[in-house]
N, C-alpha and C. Protein backbone atom coordinates (compact mmCIF):
# COMPACT_ATOMS: atom_id res chain seq x y z
N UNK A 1 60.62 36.33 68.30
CA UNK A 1 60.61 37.59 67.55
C UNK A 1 59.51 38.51 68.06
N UNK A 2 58.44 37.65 67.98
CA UNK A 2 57.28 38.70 68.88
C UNK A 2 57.32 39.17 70.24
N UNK A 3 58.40 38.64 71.11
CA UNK A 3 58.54 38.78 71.87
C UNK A 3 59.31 40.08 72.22
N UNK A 4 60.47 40.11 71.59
CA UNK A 4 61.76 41.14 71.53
C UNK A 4 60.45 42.29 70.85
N UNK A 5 59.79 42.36 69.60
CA UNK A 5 58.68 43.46 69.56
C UNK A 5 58.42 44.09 70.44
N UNK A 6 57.38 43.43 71.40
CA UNK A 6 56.44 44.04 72.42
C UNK A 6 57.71 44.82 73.41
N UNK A 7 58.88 43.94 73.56
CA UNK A 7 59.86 44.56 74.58
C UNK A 7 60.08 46.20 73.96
N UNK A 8 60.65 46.25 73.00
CA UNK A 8 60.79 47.01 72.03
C UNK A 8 59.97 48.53 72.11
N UNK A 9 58.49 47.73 71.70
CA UNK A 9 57.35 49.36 72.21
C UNK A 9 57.41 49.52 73.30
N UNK A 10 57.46 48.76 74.16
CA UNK A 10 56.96 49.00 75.58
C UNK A 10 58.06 49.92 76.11
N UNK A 11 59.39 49.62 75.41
CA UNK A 11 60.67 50.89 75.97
C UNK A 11 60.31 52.21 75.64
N UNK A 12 60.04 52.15 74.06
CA UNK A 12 60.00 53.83 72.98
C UNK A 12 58.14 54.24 74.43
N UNK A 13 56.80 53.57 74.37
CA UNK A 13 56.21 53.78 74.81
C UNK A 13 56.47 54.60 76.55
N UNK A 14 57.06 53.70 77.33
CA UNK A 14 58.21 54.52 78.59
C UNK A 14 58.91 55.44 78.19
N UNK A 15 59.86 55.78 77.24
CA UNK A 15 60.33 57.01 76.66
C UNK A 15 59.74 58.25 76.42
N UNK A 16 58.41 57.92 75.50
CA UNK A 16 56.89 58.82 75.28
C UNK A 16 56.81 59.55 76.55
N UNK A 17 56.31 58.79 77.51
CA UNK A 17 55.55 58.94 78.65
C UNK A 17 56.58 60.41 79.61
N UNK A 18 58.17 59.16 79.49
CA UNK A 18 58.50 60.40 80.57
C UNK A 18 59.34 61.30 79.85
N UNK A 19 58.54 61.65 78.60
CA UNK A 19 59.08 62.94 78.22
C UNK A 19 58.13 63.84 78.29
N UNK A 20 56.70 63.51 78.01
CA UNK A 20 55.23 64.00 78.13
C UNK A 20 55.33 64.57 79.52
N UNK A 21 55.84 63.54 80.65
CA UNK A 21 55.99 64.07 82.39
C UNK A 21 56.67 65.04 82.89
N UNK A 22 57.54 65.02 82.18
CA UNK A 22 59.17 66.22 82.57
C UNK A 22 59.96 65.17 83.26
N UNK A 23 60.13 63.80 83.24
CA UNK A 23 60.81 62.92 83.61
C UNK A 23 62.25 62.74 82.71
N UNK A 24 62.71 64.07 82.15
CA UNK A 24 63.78 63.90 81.64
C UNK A 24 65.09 63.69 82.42
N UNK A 25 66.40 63.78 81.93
CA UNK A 25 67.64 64.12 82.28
C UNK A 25 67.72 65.47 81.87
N UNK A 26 67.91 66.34 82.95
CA UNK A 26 67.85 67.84 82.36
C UNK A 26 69.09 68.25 81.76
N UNK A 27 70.18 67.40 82.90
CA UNK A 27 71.61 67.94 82.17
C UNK A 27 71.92 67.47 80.64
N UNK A 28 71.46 66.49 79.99
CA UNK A 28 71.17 66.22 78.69
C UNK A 28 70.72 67.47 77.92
N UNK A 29 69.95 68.31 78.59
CA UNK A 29 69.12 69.33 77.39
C UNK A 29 69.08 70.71 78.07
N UNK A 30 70.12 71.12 78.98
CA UNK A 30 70.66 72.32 79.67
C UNK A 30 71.61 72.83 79.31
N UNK A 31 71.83 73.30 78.75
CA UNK A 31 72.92 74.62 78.08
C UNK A 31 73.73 75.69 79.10
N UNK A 32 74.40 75.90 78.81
CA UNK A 32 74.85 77.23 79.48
C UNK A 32 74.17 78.92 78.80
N UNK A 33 74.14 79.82 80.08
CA UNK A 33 73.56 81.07 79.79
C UNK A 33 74.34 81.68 78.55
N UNK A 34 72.81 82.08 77.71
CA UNK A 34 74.20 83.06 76.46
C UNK A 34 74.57 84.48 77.45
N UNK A 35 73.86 84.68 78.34
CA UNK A 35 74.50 86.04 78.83
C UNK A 35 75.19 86.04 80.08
N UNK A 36 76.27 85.10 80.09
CA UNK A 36 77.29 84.60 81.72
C UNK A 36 77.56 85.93 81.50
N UNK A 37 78.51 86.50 80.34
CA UNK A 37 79.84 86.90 80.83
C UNK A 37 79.00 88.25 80.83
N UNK A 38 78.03 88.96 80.48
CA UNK A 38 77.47 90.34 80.67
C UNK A 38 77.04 90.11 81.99
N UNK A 39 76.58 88.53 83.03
CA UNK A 39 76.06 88.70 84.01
C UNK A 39 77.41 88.86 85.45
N UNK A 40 77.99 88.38 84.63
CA UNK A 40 79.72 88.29 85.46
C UNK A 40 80.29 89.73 85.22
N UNK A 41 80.10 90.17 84.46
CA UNK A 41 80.20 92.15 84.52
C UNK A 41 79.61 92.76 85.51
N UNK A 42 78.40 92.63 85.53
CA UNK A 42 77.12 93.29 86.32
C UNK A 42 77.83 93.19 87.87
N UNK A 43 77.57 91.59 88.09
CA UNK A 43 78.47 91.15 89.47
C UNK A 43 80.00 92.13 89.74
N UNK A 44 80.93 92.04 89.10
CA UNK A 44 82.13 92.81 89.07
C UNK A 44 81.76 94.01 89.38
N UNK A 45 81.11 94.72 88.40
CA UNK A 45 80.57 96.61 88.40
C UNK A 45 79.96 96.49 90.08
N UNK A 46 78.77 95.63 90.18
CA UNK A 46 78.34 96.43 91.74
C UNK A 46 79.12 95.47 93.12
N UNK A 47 80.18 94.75 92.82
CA UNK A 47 80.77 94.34 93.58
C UNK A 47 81.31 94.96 94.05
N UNK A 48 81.11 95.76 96.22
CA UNK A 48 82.24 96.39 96.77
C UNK A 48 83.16 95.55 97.65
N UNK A 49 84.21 95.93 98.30
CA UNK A 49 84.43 95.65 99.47
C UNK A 49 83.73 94.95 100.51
N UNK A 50 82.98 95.53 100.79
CA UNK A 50 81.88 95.65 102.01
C UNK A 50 81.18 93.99 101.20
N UNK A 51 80.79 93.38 99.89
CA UNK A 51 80.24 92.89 99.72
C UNK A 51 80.91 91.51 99.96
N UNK A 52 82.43 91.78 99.51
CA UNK A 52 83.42 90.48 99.24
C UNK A 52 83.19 89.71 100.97
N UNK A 53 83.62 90.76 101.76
CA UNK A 53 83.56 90.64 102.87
C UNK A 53 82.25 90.03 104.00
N UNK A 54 81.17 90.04 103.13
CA UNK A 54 79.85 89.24 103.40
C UNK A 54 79.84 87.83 102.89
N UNK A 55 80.29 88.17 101.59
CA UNK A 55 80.78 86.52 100.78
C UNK A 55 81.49 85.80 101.42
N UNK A 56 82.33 86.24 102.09
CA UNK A 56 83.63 85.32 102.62
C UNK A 56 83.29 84.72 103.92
N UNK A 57 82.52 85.77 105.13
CA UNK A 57 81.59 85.56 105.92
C UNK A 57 80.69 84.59 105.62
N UNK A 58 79.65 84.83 104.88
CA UNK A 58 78.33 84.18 104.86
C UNK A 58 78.37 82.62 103.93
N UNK A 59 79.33 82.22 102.61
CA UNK A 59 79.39 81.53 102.16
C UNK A 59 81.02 80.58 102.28
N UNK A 60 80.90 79.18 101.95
CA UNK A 60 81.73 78.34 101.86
C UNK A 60 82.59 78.66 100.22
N UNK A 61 83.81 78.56 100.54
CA UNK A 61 84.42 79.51 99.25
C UNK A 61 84.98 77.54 99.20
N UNK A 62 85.30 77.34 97.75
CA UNK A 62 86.08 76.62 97.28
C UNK A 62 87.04 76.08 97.30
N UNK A 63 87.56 74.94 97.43
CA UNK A 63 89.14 74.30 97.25
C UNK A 63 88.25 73.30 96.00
N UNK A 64 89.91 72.85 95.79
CA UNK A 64 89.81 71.91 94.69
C UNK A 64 88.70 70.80 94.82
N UNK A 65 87.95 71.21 93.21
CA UNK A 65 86.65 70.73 93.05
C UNK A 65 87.19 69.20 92.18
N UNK A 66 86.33 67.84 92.49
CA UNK A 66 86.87 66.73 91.46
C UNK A 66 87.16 67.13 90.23
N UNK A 67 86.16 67.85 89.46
CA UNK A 67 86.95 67.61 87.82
C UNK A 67 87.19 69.08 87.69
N UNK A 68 88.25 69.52 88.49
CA UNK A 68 89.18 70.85 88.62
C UNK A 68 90.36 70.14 87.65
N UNK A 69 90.59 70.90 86.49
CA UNK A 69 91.84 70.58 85.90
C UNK A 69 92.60 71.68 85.94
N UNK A 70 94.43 71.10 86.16
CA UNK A 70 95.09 72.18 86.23
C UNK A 70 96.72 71.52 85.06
N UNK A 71 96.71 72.88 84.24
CA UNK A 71 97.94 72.54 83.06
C UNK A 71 99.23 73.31 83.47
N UNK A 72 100.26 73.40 83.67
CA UNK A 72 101.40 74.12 84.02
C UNK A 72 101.45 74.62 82.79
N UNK A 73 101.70 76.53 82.86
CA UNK A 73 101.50 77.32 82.40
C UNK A 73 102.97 78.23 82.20
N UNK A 74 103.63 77.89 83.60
CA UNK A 74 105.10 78.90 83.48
C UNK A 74 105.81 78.54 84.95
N UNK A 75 106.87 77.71 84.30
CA UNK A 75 108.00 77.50 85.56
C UNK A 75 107.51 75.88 85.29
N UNK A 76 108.25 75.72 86.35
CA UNK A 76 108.68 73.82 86.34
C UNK A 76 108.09 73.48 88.38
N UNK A 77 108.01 72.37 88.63
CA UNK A 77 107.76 71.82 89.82
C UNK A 77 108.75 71.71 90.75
N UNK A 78 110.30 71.76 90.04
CA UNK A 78 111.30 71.03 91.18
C UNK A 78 111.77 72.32 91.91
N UNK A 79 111.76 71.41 93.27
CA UNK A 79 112.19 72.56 94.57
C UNK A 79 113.56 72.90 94.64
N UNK A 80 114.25 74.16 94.27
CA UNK A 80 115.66 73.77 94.35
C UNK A 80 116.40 73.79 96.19
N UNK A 81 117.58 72.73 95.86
CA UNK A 81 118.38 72.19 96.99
C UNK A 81 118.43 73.47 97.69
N UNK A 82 119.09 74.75 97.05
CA UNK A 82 119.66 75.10 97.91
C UNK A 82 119.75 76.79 97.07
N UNK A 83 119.96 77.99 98.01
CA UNK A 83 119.51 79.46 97.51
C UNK A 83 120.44 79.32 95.88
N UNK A 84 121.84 78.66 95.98
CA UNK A 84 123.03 78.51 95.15
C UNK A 84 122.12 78.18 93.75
N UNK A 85 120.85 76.58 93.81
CA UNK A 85 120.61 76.84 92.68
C UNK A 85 119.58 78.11 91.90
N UNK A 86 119.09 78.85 92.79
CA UNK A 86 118.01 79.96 92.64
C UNK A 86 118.92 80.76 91.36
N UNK A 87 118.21 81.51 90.79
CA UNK A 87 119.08 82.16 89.42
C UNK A 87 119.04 83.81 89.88
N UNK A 88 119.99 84.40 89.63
CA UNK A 88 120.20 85.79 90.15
C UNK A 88 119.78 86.55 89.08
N UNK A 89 119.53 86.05 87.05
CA UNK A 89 119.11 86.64 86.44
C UNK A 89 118.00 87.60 86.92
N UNK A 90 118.58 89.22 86.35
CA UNK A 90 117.63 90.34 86.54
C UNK A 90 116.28 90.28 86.20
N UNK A 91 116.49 89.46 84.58
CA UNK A 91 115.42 89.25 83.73
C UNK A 91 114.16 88.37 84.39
N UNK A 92 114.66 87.17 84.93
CA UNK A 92 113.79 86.40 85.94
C UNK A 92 112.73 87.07 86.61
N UNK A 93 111.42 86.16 86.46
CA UNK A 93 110.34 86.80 87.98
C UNK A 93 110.73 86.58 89.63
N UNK A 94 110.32 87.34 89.96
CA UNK A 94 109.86 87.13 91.43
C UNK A 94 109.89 85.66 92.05
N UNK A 95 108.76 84.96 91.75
CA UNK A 95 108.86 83.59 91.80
C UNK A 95 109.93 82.36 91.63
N UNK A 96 110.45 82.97 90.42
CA UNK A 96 111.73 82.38 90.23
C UNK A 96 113.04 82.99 91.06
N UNK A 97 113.14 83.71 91.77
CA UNK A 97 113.75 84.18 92.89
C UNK A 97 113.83 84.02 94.43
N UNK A 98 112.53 83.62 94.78
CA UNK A 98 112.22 83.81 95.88
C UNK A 98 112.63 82.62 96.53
N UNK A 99 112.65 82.56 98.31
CA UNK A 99 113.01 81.72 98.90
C UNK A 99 112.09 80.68 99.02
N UNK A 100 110.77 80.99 98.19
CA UNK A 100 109.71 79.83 98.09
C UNK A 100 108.99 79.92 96.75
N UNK A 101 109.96 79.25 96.02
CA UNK A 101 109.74 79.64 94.46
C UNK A 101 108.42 78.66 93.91
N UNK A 102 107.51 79.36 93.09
CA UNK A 102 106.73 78.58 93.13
C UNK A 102 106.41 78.84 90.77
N UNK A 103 105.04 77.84 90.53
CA UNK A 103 105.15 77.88 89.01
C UNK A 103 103.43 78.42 89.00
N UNK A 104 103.26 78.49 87.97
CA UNK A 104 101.93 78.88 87.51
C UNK A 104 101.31 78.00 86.84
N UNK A 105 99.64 77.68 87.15
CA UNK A 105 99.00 76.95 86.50
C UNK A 105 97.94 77.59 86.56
N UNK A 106 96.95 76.83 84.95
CA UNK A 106 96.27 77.24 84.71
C UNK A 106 94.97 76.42 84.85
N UNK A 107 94.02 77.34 86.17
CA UNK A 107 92.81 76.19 86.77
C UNK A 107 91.38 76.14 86.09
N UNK A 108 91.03 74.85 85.35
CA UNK A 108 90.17 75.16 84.66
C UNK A 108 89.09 74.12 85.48
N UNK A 109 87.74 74.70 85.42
CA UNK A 109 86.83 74.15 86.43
C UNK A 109 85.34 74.70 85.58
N UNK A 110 84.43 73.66 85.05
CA UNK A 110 83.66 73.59 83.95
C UNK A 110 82.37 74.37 84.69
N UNK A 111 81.81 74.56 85.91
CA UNK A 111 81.20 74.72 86.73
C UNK A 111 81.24 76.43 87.83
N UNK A 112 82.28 76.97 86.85
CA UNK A 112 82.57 78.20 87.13
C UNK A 112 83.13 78.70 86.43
N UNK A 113 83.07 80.01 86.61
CA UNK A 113 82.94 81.32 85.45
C UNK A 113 83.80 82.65 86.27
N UNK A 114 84.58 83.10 85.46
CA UNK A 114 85.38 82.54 84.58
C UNK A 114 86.05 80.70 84.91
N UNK A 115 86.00 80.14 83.79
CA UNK A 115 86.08 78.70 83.27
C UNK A 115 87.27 78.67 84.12
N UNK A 116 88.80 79.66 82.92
CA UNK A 116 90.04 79.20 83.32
C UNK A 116 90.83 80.76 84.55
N UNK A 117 91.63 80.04 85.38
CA UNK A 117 91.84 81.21 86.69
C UNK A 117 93.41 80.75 86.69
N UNK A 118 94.25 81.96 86.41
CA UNK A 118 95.75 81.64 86.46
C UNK A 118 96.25 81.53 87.80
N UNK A 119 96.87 80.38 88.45
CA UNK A 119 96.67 80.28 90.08
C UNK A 119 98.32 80.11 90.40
N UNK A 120 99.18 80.01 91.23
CA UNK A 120 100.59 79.56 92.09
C UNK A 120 100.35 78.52 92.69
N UNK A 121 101.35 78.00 92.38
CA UNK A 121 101.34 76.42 93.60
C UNK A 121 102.96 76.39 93.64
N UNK A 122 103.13 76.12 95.28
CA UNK A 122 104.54 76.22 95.36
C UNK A 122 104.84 74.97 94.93
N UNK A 123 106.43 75.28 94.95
CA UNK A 123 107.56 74.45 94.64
C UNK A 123 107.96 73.53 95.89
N UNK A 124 107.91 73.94 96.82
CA UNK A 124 108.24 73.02 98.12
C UNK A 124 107.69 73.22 99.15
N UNK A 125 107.83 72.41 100.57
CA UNK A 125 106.98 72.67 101.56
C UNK A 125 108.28 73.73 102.55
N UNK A 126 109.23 73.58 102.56
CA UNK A 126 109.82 74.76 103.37
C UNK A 126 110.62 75.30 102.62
N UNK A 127 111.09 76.42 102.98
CA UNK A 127 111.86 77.91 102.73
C UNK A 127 113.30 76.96 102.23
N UNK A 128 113.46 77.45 100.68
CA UNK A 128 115.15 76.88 100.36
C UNK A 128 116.29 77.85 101.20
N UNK A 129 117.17 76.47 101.88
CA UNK A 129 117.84 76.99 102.43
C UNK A 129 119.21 77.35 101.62
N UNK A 130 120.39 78.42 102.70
CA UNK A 130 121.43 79.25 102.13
C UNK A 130 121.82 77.71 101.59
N UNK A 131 122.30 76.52 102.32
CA UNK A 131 123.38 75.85 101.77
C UNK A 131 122.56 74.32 101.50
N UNK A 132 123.20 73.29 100.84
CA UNK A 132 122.19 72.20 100.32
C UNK A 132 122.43 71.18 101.57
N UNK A 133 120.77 70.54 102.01
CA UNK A 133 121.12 69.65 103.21
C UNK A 133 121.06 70.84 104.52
N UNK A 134 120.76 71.71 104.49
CA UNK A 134 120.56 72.74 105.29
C UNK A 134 119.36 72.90 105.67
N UNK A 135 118.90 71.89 105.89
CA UNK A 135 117.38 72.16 105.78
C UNK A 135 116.89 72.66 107.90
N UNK A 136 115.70 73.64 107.17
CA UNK A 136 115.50 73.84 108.83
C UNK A 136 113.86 73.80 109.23
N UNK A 137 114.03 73.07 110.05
CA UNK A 137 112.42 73.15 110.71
C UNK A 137 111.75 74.18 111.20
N UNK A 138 112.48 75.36 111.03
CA UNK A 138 111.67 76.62 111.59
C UNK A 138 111.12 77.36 110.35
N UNK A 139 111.06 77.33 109.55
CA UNK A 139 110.50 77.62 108.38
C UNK A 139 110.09 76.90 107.49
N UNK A 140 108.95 77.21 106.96
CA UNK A 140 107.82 76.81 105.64
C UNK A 140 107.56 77.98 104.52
N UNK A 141 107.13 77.32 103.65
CA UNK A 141 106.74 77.96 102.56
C UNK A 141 104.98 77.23 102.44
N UNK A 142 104.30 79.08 102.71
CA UNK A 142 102.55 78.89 102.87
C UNK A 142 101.78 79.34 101.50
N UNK A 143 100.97 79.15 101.29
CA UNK A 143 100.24 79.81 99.78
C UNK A 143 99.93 80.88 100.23
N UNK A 144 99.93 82.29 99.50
CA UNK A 144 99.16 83.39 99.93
C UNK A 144 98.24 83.17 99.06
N UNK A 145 96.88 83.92 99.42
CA UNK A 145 95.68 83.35 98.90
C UNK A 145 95.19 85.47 98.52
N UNK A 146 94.57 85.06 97.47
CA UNK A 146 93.17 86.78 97.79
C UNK A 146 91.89 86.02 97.19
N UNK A 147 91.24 86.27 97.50
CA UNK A 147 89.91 86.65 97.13
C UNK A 147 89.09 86.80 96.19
N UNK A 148 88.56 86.19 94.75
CA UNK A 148 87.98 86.69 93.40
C UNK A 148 86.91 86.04 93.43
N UNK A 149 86.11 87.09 93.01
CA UNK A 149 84.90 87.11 92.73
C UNK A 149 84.32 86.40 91.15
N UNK A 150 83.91 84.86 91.68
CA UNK A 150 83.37 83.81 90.46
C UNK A 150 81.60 84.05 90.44
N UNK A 151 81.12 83.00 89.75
CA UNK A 151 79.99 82.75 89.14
C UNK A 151 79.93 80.81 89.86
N UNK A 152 79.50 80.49 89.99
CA UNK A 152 79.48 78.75 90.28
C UNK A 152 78.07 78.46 89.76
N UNK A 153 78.29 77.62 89.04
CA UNK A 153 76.59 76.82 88.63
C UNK A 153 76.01 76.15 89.64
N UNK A 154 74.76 76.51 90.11
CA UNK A 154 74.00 75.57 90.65
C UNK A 154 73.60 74.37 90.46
N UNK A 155 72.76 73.14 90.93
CA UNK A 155 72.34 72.24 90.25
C UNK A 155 70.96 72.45 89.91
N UNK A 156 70.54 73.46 89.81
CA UNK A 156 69.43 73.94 89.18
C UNK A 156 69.70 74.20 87.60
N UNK A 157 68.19 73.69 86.33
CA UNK A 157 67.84 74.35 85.76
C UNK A 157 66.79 74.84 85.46
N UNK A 158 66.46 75.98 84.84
CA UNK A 158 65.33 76.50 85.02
C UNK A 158 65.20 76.81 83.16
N UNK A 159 64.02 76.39 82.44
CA UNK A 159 64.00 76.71 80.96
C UNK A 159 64.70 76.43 80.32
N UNK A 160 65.64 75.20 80.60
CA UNK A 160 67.13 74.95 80.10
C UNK A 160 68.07 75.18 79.95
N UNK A 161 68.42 76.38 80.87
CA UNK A 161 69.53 77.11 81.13
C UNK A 161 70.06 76.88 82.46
N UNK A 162 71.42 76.80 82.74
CA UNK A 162 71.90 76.32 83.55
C UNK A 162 71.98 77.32 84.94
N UNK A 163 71.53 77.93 85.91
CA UNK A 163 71.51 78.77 86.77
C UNK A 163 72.87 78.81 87.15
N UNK A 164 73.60 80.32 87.51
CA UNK A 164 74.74 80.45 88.81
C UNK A 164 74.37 81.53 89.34
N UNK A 165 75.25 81.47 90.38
CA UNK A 165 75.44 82.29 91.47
C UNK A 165 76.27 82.96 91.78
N UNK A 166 76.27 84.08 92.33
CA UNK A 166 77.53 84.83 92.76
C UNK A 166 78.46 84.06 93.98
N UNK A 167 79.82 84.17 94.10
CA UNK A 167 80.33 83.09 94.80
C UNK A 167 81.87 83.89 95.09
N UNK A 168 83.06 83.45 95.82
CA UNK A 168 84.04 83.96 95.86
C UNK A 168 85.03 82.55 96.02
N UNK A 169 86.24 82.83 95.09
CA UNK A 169 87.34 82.01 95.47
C UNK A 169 88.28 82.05 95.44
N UNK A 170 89.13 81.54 96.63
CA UNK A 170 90.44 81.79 96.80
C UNK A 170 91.33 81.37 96.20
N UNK A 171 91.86 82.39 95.16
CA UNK A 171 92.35 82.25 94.22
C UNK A 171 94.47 82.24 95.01
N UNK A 172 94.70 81.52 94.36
CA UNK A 172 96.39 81.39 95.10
C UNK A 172 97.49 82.30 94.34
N UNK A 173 97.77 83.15 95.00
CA UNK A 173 98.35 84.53 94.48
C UNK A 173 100.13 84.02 94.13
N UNK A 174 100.92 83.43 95.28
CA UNK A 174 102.08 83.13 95.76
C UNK A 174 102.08 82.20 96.46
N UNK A 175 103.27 81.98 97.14
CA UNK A 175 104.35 81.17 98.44
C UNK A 175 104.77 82.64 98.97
N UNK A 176 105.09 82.65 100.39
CA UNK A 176 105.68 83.11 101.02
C UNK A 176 106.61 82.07 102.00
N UNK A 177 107.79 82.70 102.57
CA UNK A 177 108.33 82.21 103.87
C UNK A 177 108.32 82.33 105.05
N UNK A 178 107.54 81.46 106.08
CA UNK A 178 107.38 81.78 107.43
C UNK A 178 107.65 81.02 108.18
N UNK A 179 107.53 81.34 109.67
CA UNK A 179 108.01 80.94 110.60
C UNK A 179 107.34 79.91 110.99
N UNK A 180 107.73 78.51 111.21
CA UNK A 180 106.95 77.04 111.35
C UNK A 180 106.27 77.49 112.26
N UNK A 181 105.16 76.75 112.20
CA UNK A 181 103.90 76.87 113.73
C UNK A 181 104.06 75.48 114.37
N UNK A 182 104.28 75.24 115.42
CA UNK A 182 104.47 74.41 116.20
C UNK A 182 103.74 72.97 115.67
N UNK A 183 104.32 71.81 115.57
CA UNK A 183 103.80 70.67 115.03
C UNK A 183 102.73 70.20 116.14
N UNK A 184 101.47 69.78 115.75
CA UNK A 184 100.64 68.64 117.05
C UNK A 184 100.90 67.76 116.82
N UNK A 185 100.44 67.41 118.69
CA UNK A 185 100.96 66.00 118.49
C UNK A 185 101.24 64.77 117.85
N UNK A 186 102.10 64.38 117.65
CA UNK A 186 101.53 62.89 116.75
C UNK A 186 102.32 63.12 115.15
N UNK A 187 102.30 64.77 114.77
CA UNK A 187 102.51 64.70 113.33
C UNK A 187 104.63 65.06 113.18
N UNK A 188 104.80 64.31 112.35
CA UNK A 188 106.20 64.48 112.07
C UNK A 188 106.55 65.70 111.34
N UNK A 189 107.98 65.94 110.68
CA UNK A 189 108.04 66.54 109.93
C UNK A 189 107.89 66.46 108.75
N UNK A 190 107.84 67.44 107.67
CA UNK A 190 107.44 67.17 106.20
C UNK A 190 108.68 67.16 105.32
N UNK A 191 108.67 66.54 104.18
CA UNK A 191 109.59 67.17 103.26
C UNK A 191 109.64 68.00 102.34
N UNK A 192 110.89 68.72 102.36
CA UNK A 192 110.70 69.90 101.44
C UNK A 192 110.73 69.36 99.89
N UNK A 193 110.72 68.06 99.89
CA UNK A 193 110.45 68.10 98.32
C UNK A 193 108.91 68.42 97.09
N UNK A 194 108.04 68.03 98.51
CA UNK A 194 106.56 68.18 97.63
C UNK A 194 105.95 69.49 98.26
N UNK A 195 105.30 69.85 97.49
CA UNK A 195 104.69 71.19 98.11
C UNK A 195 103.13 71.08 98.49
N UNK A 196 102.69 71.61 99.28
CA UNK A 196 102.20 71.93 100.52
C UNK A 196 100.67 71.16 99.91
N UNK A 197 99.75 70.48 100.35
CA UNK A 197 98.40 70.20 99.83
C UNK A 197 97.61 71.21 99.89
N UNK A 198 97.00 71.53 98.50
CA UNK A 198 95.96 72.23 98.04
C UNK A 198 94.21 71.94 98.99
């Protein structure tokens, strides 16, 4: 019993100590800024052209981060066979039309600001063809990508607030259809059933 005691202080006593030191876990007692989204204005307002274009230059922009979550938001995953199943409804989007139809999701990433970013991910890796089983190796379906201007947290904190930075990411606009680029060596062809890696 006296034993488990002394164990006992000697932990809470180590506890004392490296809280007295700054030997904490900071992410335990780091918060997020109350003023992101007035500082994510500021960024937007004096953001030009000329600046995006230094960002994109000078910094490493983003792909899918580990705890990037993404929820389907509008449309479904399956690639259709063939243009026949595509829907001619007027009412229909774009996407749901196109020869590289793709769905919408919604990318949520805890570590950037804005949190959630409405993104495209296609439906297949090549262009649906006129007839089913028609499939052709001279065409793919590519992501078009633009450009938006985020916030990313550092692993810095400073006063218990979580620091970010100005940052840019390529946010996935569409699918388009283009003309295959020549396979290297070694790699086969793909199938058009899964769409293209993020």
């Amino acid at each position: 019993m006296g034993y488990f005691f002394l164990f006992s202080m000697k932990l809470v006593l180590c506890g004392v100590l490296a809280f007295l030191t700054g030997e904490v876990n900071t992410a335990a007692i780091c918060s997020e800024p109350s003023n992101l989204a007035e500082l994510y204005s500021q960024y937007m307002a004096n953001g030009s052209e000329s600046n995006m274009r230094e960002y994109l230059e000078s910094s490493t922009t983003n792909t899918m981060v580990s705890d990037e979550e993404e929820e389907v938001i509008y449309g479904n995953k399956i690639c259709p066979a063939s243009i026949k199943s595509i829907t001619t409804d007027p009412k229909s989007s774009v996407f749901e039309r196109t020869t590289c139809p793709y769905f919408l999701v919604a990318s949520h990433l805890s570590t950037r600001y804005p949190k959630i970013i409405t993104e495209a991910r296609c439906k297949c890796m090549r262009c649906v063809p006129l007839e089913e089983n028609a499939q052709s190796d001279q065409t793919r379906c590519e992501p078009v990508y633009r450009p938006v201007r985020v916030l990313f947290r550092t692993g810095s904190c400073v006063n218990g607030v979580y620091q970010y930075v100005p940052s840019v990411h390529m946010k996935q606009e569409g699918c388009t259809c283009v003309r295959a680029t020549e396979a290297l060596s070694g790699s086969g062809p793909t199938s058009n059933d899964d769409p293209p890696p993020m």
